[in-house]
Protein backbone atom coordinates (compact mmCIF):
# COMPACT_ATOMS: atom_id res chain seq x y z
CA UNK A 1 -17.26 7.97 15.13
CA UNK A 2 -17.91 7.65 11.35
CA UNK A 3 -19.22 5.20 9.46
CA UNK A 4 -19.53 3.10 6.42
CA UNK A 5 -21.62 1.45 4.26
CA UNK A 6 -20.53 -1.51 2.43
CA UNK A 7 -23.07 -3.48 -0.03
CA UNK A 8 -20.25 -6.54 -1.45
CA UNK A 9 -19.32 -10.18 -1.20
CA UNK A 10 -18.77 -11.44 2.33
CA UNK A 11 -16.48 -14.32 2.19
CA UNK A 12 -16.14 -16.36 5.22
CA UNK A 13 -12.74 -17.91 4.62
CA UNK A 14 -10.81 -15.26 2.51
CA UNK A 15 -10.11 -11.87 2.97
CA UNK A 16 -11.58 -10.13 0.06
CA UNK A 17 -14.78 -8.00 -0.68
CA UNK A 18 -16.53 -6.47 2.77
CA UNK A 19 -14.57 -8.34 4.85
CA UNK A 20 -11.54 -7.09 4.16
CA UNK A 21 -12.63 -3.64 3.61
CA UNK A 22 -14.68 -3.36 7.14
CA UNK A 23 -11.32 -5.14 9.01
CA UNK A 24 -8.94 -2.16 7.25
CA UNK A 25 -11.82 0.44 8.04
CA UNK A 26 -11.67 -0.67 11.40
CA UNK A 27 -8.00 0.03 12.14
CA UNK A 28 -9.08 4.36 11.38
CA UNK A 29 -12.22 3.88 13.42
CA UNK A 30 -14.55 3.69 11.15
CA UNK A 31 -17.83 1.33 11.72
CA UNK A 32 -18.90 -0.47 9.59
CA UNK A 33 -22.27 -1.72 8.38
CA UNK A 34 -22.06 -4.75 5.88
CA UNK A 35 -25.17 -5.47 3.34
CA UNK A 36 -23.51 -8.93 1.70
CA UNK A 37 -24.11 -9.32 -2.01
CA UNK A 38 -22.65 -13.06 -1.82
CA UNK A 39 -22.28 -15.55 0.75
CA UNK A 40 -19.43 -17.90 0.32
CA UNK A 41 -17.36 -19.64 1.62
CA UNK A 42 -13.94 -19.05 0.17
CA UNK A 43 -13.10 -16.67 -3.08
CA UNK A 44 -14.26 -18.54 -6.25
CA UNK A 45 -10.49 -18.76 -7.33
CA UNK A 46 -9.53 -21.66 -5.35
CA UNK A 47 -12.36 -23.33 -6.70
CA UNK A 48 -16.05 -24.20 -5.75
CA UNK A 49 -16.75 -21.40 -3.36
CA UNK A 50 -19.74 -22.80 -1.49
CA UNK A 51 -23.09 -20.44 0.02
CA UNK A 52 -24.62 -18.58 -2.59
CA UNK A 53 -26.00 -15.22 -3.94
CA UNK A 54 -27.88 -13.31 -1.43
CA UNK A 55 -31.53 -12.98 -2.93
CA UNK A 56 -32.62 -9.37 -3.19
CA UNK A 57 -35.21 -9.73 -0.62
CA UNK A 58 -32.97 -9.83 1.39
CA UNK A 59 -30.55 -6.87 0.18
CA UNK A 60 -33.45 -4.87 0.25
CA UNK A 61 -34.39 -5.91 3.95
CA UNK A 62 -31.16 -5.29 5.21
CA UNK A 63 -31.39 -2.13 3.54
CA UNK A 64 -35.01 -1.59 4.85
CA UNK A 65 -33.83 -2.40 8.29
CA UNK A 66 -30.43 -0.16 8.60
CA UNK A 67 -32.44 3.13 7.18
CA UNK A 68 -35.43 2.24 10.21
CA UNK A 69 -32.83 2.57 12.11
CA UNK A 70 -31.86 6.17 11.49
CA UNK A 71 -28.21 5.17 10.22
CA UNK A 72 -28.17 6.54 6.81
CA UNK A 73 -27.93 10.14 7.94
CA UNK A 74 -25.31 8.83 10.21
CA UNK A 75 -23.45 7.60 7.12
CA UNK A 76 -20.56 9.28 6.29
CA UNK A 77 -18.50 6.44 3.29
CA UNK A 78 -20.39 4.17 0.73
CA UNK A 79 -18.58 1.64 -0.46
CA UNK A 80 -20.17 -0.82 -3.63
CA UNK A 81 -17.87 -3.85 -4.82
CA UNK A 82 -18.73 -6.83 -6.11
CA UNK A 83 -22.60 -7.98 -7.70
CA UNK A 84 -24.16 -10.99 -8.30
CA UNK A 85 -27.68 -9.28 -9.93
CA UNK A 86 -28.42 -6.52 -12.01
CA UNK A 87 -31.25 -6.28 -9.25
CA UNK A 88 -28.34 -5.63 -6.54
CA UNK A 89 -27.12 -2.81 -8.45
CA UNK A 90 -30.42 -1.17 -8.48
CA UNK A 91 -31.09 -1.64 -5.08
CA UNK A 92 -27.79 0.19 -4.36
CA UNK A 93 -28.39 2.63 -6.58
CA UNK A 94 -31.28 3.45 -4.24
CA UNK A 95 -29.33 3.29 -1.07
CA UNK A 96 -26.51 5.79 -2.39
CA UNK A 97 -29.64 8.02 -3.14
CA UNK A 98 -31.21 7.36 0.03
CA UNK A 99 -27.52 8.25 2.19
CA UNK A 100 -27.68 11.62 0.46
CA UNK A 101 -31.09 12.70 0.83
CA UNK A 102 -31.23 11.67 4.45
CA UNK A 103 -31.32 14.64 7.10
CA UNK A 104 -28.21 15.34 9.20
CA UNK A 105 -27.86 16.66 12.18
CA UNK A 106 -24.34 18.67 13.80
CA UNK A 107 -21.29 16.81 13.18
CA UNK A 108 -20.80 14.34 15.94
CA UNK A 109 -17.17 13.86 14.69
CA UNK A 110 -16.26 17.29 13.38
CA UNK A 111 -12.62 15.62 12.54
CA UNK A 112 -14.29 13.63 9.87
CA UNK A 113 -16.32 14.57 7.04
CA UNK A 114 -19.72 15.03 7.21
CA UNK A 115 -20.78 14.99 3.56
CA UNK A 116 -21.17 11.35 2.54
CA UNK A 117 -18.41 9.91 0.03
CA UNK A 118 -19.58 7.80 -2.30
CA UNK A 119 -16.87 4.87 -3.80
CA UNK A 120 -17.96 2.07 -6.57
CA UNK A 121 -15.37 -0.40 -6.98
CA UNK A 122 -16.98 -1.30 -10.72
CA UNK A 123 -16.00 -4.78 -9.96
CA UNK A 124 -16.55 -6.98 -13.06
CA UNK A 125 -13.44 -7.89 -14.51
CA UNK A 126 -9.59 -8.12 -14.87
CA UNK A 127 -6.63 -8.86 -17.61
CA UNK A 128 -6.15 -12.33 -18.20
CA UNK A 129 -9.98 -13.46 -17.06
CA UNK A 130 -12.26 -10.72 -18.62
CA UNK A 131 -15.79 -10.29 -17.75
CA UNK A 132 -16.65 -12.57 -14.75
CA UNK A 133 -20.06 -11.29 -13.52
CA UNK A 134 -22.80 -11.32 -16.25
CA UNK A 135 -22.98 -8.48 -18.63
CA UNK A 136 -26.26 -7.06 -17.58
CA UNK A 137 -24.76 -6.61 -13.83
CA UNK A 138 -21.44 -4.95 -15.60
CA UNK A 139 -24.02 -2.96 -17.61
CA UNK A 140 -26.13 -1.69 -14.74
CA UNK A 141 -23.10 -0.81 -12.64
CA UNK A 142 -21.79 1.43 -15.74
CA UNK A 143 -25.50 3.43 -15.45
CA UNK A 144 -26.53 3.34 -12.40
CA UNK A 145 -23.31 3.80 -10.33
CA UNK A 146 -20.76 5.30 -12.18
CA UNK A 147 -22.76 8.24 -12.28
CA UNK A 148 -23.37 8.89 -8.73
CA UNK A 149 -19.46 7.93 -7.65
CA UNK A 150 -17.48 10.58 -6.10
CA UNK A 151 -14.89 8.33 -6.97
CA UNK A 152 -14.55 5.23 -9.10
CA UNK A 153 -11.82 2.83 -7.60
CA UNK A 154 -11.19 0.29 -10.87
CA UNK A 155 -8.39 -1.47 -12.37
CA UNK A 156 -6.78 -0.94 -14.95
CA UNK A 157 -9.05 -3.83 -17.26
CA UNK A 158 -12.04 -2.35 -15.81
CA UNK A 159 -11.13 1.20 -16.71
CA UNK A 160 -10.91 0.39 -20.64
CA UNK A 161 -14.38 -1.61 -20.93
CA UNK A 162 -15.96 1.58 -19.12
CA UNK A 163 -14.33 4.43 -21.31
CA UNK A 164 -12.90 1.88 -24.28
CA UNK A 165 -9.30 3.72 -23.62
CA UNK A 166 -6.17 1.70 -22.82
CA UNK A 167 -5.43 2.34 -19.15
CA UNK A 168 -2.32 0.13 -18.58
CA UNK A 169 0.34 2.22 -18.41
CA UNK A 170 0.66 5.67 -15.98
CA UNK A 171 0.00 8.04 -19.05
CA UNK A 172 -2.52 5.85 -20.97
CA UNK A 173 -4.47 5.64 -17.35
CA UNK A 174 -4.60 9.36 -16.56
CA UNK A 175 -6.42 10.24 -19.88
CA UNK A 176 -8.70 7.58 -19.02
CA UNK A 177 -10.05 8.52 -16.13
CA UNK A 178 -10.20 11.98 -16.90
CA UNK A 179 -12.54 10.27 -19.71
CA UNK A 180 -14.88 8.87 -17.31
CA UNK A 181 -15.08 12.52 -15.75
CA UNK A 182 -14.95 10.79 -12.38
CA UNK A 183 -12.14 11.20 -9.79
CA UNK A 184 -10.79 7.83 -10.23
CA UNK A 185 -8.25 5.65 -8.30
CA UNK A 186 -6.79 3.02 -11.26
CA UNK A 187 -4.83 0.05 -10.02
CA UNK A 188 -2.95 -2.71 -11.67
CA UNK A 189 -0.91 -0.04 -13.67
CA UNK A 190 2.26 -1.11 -15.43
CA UNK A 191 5.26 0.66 -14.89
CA UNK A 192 8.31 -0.97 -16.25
CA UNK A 193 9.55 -3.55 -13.87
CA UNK A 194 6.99 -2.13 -11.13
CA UNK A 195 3.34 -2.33 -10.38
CA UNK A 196 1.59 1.27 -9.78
CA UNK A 197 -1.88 3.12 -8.52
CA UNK A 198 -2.48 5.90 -10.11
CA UNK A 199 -5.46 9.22 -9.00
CA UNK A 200 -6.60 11.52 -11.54
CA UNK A 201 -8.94 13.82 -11.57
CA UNK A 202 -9.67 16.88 -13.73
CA UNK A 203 -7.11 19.01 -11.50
CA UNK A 204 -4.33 16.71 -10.97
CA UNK A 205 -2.68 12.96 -11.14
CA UNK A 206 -0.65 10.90 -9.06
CA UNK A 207 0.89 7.39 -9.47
CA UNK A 208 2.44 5.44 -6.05
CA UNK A 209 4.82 2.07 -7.32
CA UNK A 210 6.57 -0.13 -6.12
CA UNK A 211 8.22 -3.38 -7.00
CA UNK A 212 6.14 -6.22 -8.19
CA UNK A 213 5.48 -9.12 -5.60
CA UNK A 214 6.09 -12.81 -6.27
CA UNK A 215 2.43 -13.41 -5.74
CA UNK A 216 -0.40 -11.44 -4.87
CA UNK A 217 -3.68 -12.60 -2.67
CA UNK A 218 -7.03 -11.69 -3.75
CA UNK A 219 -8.47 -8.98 -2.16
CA UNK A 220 -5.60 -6.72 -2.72
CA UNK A 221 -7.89 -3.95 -4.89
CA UNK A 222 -10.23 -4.64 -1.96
CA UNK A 223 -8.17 -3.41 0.99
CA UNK A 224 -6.83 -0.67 -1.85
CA UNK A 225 -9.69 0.85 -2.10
CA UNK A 226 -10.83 0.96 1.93
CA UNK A 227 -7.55 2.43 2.65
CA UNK A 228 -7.70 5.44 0.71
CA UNK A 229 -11.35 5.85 1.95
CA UNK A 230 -10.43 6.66 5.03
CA UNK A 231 -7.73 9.16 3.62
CA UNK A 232 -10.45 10.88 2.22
CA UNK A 233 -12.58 11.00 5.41
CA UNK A 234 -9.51 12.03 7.15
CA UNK A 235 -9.05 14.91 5.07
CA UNK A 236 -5.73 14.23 4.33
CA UNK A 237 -3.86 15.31 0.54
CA UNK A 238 -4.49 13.43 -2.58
CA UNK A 239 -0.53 12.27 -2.62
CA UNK A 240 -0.38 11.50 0.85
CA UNK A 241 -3.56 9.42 0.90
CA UNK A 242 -2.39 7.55 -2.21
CA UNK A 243 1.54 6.89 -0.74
CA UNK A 244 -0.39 5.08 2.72
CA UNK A 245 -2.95 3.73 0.64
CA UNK A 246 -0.55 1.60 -1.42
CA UNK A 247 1.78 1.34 0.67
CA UNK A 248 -0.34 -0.88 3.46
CA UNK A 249 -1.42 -2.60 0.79
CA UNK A 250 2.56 -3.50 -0.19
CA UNK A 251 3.03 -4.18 3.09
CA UNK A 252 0.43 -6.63 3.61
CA UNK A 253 1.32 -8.21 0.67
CA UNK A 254 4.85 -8.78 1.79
CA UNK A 255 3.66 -9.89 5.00
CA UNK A 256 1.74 -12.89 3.35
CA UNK A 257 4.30 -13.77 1.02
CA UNK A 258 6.69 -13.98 3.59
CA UNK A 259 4.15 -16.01 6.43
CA UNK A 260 3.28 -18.38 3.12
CA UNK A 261 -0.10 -16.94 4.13
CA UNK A 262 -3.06 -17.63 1.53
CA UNK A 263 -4.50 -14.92 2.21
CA UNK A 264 -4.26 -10.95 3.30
CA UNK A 265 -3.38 -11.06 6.68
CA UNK A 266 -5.01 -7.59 7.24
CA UNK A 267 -6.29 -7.85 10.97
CA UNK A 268 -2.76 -9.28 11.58
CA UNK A 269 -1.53 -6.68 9.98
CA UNK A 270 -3.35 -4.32 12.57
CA UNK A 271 -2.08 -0.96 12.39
CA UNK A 272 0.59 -1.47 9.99
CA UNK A 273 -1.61 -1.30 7.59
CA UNK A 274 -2.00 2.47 7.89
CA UNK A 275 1.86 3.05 7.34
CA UNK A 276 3.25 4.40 4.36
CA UNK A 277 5.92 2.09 3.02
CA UNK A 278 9.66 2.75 2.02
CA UNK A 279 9.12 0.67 -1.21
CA UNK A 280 6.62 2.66 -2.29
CA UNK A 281 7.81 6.06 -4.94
CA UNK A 282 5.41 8.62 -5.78
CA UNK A 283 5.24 11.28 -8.64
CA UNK A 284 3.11 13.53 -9.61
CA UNK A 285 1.73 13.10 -13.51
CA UNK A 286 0.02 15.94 -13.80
């Protein structure tokens, strides 16, 4: 069975960060091992979120504790998100090093890949808020995990401060990424009267859309990013991947707008979430 590492936020009463990405992981199989960067209680946007940052001692024990126990050569997806120290940054910095340079043995789930995948969600900002972690954690993400990401899952805000290009549009993001020189997975993409996801990498580029929702819960870039993780672990092609990707993310999204629900309803969602959606058209770019 493969597994993942995830070092960001656990949030007890929303559905955003880890939490959402290890319930979606869990719907392909995949375990998952959680190192929390935050502790809250609910997702700083409806105010107040209560708990705290997790001190590094205790990233780095967590850390200390899952490589004692001979998982990081079991690891087959690293997942970073959200950072509430510079410190936590280096620390996973570390750990990505530490997954790759661990010995492997044969393939205990030859359908899945072997060679770990490495994903940094460089999350740090958004249009309409800007910065919201300090600058020296959006900083260290920018050198010490952009460069060891076999794919950088951003939006469309974060894109520009990395590579200072406009990204908002399907065009505008495609030379972007292929700026960062990173396979790169860019959401929040304008497209006329719909909302789009575009891939790019050096060989290729792909946008899914769909219609914009009436409102969208956090965690949406979240549960984005975890399901076209396990496309990639599943082997499956770069449009494909993208079409399911965004499309369980429509669907939940349509599912909470029409339960009124405050938040993703992904473990309601079970394995719906893994469906591509008729809503969703995609094109190639490039």
């Amino acid at each position: 069975m493969p597994m993942a590492l995830i070092l960001s936020s656990h949030v007890a009463g929303s559905q955003v960060g880890a939490t959402a990405q290890a319930a979606a992981l869990a719907q392909f199989s995949i375990d998952s091992m959680v190192v929390p960067t935050v502790l809250y209680g609910r997702h700083p946007g409806w105010g107040p979120p209560g708990g705290a940052p997790t001190p590094i001692e205790v990233v780095d024990g967590m850390l200390a504790g899952v490589e004692a126990n001979g998982l990081l050569g079991l690891t087959d997806l690293v997942i970073t998100g959200y950072f509430a120290s510079a410190a936590q940054v280096r620390a996973t910095a570390r750990a990505i090093d530490a997954v790759r340079a661990a010995p492997r043995g044969d393939p205990p789930h030859s359908a899945f890949a072997r060679t770990p995948t490495v994903i940094v969600d460089p999350t740090m900002g958004d249009a309409g808020k800007g910065l919201y972690v300090p600058v020296e954690v959006a900083e260290a993400i920018a050198a010490d995990l952009i460069p060891r990401a076999d794919l950088v899952a951003c939006n469309a805000w974060e894109l520009r401060r990395l590579t200072g290009l406009e990204a908002g549009d399907p065009q505008a993001a495609v030379l972007a990424g292929r700026r960062l020189d990173k396979p790169t997975l860019v959401s929040s993409v304008q497209n006329g009267g719909e909302i789009g996801v575009v891939y790019v990498d050096d060989q290729e580029a792909w946008l899914a859309a769909h219609a914009k929702a009436e409102r969208a819960p956090n965690g949406t870039g979240d549960l984005l990013t975890a399901l076209f993780a396990a496309s990639l672990l599943e082997g499956q092609t770069l449009s494909y991947g993208l079409a399911r990707a965004v499309g369980g993310v429509a669907e939940t999204v349509t599912a909470a707008n029409l339960w009124n629900a405050p938040e993703l309803p992904i473990v309601a969602m079970g394995p719906r979430v893994k469906q591509t959606s008729p809503g969703v058209r995609v094109e190639r770019l490039a």
